[in-house]
Protein backbone atom coordinates (compact mmCIF):
# COMPACT_ATOMS: atom_id res chain seq x y z
CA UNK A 1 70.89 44.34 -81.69
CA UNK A 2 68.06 42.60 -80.28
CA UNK A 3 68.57 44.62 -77.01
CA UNK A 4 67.83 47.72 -79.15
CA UNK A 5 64.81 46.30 -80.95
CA UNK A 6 63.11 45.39 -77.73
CA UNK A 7 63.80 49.24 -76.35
CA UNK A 8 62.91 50.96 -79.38
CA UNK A 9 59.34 48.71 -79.61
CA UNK A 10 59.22 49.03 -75.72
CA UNK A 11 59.08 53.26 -76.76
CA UNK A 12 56.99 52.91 -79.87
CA UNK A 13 54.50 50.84 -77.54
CA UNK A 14 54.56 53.65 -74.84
CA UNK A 15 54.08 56.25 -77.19
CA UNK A 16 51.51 55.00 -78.82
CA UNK A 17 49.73 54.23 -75.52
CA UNK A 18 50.40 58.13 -74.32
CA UNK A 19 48.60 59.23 -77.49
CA UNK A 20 45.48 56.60 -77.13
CA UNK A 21 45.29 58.67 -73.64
CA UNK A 22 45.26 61.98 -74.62
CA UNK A 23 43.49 60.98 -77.57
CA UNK A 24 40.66 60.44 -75.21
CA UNK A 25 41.41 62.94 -72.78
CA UNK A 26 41.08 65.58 -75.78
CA UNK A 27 37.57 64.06 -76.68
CA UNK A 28 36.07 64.49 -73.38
CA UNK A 29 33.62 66.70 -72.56
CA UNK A 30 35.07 69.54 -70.87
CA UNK A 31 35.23 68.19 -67.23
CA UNK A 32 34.51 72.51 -65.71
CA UNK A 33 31.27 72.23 -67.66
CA UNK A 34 30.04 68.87 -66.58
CA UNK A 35 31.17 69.82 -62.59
CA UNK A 36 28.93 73.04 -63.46
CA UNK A 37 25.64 71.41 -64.68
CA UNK A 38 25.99 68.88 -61.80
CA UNK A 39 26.08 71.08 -59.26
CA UNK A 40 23.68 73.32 -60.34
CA UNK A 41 21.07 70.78 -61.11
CA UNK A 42 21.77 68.77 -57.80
CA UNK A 43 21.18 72.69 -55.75
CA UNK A 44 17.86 72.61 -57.63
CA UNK A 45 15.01 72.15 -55.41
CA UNK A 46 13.30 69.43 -57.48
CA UNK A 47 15.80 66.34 -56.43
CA UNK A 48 14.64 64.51 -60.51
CA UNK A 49 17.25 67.21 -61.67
CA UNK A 50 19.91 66.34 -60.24
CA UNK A 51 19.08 62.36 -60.95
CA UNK A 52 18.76 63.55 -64.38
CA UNK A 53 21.53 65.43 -64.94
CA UNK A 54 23.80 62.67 -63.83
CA UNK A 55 22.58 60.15 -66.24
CA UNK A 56 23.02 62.73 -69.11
CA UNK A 57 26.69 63.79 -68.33
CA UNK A 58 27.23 59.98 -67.84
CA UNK A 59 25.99 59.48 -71.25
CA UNK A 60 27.95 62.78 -72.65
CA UNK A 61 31.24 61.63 -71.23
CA UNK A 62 30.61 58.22 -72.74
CA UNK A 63 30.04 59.47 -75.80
CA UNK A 64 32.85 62.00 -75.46
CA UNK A 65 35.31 58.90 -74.93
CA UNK A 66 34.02 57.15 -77.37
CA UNK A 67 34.69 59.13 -80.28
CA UNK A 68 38.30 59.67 -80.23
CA UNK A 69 39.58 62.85 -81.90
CA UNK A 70 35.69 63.77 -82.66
CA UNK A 71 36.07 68.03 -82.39
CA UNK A 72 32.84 68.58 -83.91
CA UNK A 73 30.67 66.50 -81.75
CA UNK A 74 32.73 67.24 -78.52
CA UNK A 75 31.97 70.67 -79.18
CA UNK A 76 28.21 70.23 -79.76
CA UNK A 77 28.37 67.78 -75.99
CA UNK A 78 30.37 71.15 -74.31
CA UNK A 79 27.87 73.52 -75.58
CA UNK A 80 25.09 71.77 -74.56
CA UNK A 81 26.44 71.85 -71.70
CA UNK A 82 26.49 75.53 -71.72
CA UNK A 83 23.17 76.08 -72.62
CA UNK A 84 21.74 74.20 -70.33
CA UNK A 85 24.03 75.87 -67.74
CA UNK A 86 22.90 78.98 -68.52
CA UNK A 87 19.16 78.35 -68.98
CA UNK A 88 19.18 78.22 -72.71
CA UNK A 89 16.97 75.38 -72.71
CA UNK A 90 15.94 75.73 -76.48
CA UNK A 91 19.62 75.82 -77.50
CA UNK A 92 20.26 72.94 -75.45
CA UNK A 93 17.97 70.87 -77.43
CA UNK A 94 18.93 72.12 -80.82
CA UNK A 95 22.59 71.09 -79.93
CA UNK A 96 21.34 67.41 -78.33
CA UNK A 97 19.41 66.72 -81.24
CA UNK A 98 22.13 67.81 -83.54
CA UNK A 99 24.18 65.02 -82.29
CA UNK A 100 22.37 62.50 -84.38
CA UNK A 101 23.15 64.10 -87.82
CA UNK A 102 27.09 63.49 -87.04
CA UNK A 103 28.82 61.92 -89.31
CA UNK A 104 30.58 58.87 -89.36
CA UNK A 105 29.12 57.42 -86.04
CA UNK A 106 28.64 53.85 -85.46
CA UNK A 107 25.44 52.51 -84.61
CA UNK A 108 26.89 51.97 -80.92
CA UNK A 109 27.66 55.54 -80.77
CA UNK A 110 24.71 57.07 -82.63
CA UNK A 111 22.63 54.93 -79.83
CA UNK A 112 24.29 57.03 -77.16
CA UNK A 113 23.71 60.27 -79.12
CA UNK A 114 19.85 59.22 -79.21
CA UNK A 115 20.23 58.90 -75.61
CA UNK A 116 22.35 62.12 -74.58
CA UNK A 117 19.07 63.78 -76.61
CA UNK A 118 16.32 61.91 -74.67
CA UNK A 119 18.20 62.57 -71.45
CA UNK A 120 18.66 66.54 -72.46
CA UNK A 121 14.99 66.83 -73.16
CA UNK A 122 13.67 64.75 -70.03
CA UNK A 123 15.44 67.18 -68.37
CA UNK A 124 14.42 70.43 -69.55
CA UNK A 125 10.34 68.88 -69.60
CA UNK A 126 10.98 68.43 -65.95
CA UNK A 127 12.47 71.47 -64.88
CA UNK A 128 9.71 73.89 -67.20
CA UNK A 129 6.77 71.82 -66.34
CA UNK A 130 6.89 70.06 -63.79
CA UNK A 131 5.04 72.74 -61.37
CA UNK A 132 2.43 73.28 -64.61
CA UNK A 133 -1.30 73.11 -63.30
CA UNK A 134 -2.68 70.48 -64.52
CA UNK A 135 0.54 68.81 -65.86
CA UNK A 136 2.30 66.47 -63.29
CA UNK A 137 0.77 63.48 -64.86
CA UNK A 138 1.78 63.60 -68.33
CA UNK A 139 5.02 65.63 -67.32
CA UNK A 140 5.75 62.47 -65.43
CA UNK A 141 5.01 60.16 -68.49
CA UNK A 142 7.51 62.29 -70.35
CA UNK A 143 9.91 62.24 -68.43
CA UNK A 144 10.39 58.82 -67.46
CA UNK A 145 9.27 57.18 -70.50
CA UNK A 146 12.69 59.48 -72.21
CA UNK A 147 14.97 58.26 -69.68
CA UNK A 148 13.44 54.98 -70.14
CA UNK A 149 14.14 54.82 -74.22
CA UNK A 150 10.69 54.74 -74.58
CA UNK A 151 9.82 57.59 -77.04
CA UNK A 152 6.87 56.48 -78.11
CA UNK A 153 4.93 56.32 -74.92
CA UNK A 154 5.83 60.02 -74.59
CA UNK A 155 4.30 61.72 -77.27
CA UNK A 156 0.83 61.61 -76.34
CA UNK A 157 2.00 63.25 -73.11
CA UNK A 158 3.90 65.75 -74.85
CA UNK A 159 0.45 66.64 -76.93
CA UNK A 160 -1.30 66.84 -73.88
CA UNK A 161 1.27 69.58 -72.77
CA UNK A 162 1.31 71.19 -75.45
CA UNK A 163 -2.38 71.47 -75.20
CA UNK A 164 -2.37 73.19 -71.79
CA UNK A 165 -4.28 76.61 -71.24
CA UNK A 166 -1.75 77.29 -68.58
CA UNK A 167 1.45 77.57 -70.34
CA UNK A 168 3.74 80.41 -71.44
CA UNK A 169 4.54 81.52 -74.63
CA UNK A 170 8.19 80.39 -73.55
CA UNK A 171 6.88 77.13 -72.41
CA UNK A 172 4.72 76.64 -75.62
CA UNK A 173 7.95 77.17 -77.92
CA UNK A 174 10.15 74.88 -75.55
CA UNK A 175 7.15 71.97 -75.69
CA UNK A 176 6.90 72.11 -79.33
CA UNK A 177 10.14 71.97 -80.11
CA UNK A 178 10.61 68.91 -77.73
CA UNK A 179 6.98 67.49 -79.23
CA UNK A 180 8.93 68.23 -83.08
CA UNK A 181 11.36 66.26 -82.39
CA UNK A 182 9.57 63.28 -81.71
CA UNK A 183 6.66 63.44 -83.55
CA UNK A 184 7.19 65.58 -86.93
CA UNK A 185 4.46 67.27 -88.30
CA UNK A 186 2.08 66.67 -85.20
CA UNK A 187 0.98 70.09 -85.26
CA UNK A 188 -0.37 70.02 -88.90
CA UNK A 189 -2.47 66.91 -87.73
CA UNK A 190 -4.01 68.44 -84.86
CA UNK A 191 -4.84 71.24 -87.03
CA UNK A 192 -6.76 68.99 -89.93
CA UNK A 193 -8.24 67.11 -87.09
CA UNK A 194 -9.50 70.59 -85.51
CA UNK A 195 -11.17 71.55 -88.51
CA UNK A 196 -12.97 68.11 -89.09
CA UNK A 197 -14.38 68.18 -86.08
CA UNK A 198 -16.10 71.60 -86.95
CA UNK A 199 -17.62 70.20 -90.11
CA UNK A 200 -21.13 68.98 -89.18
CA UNK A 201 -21.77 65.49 -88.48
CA UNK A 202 -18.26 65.24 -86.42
């Protein structure tokens, strides 16, 4: 009798340890998409993308693991992925910052999401404007102050972007939405400030 206790735990145990694995396995991000965005971003010509990219799939399959059976995020980690793949930079963000409005994360995990998001937009500031005249100081602030955790050392930067005569309409949209994220209602501030100074005696 005992015999059969100890083989039926002995398969209850290795069962349970099979599902724990594909458990995570399942909540991975998808491992084509990450290969993908690696090797594009390492082909680049600006080496930062490729030092970039790594630290944000590192964080994306961390986060992946992390959250079990998690469809809903995993999804939003693969299509990030996807956009960002395919040059869908806005999307990319949208999906990043999305992360953070998941439910049910712990404050472990919603640090990583944070992260994933900081890494996502370091990297698209680097690869739109890192070549913009005028830019490579404050594009440099950005950039390592997001990988850094240090958000707040990169908005003035991102105003001073955002400020640039030299930029696109597409690069306009893709700064503000980064410069939105971190700084709500910036744009409404510049605006008052714009019209005090035309009042006379400013």
């Amino acid at each position: 009798m005992k015999h059969h206790l100890a083989e039926f735990f002995a398969v209850v145990t290795a069962a349970a340890l099979l599902g724990g694995l594909n458990s995570t396995a399942f909540a991975q991000a998808d491992a084509g998409l990450v290969a993908g965005f690696l090797g594009q971003a390492k082909s680049a010509s600006d080496s930062q993308l490729g030092a970039i990219a790594s630290e944000l799939t590192g964080k994306i399959q961390s986060l992946g693991a992390a959250l079990g059976g998690n469809a809903a995020v995993t999804a939003r980690l693969d299509d990030t992925l996807k956009a960002l793949t395919g040059g869908n930079d806005s999307a990319a963000l949208t999906h990043a910052f999305d992360l953070v409005k998941s439910a049910k994360l712990t404050p472990d995990q919603l640090g990583v999401a944070k992260q994933v998001g900081n890494l996502a937009s370091a990297y698209v500031v680097q690869k739109n404007f890192a070549s913009l005249p005028g830019a490579q100081g404050d594009v440099g602030t950005i950039v390592s102050s997001l990988r850094e955790g240090k958000v707040t050392a990169a908005i003035p930067a991102m105003k001073n972007v955002a400020a640039n005569t030299h930029l696109t309409d597409g690069q306009k949209q893709l700064i503000t939405t980064v410069a939105d994220k971190y700084a709500p209602g910036w744009e409404k501030a510049k605006g008052a400030m714009d019209s005090l100074k035309k009042l006379p005696g400013f």
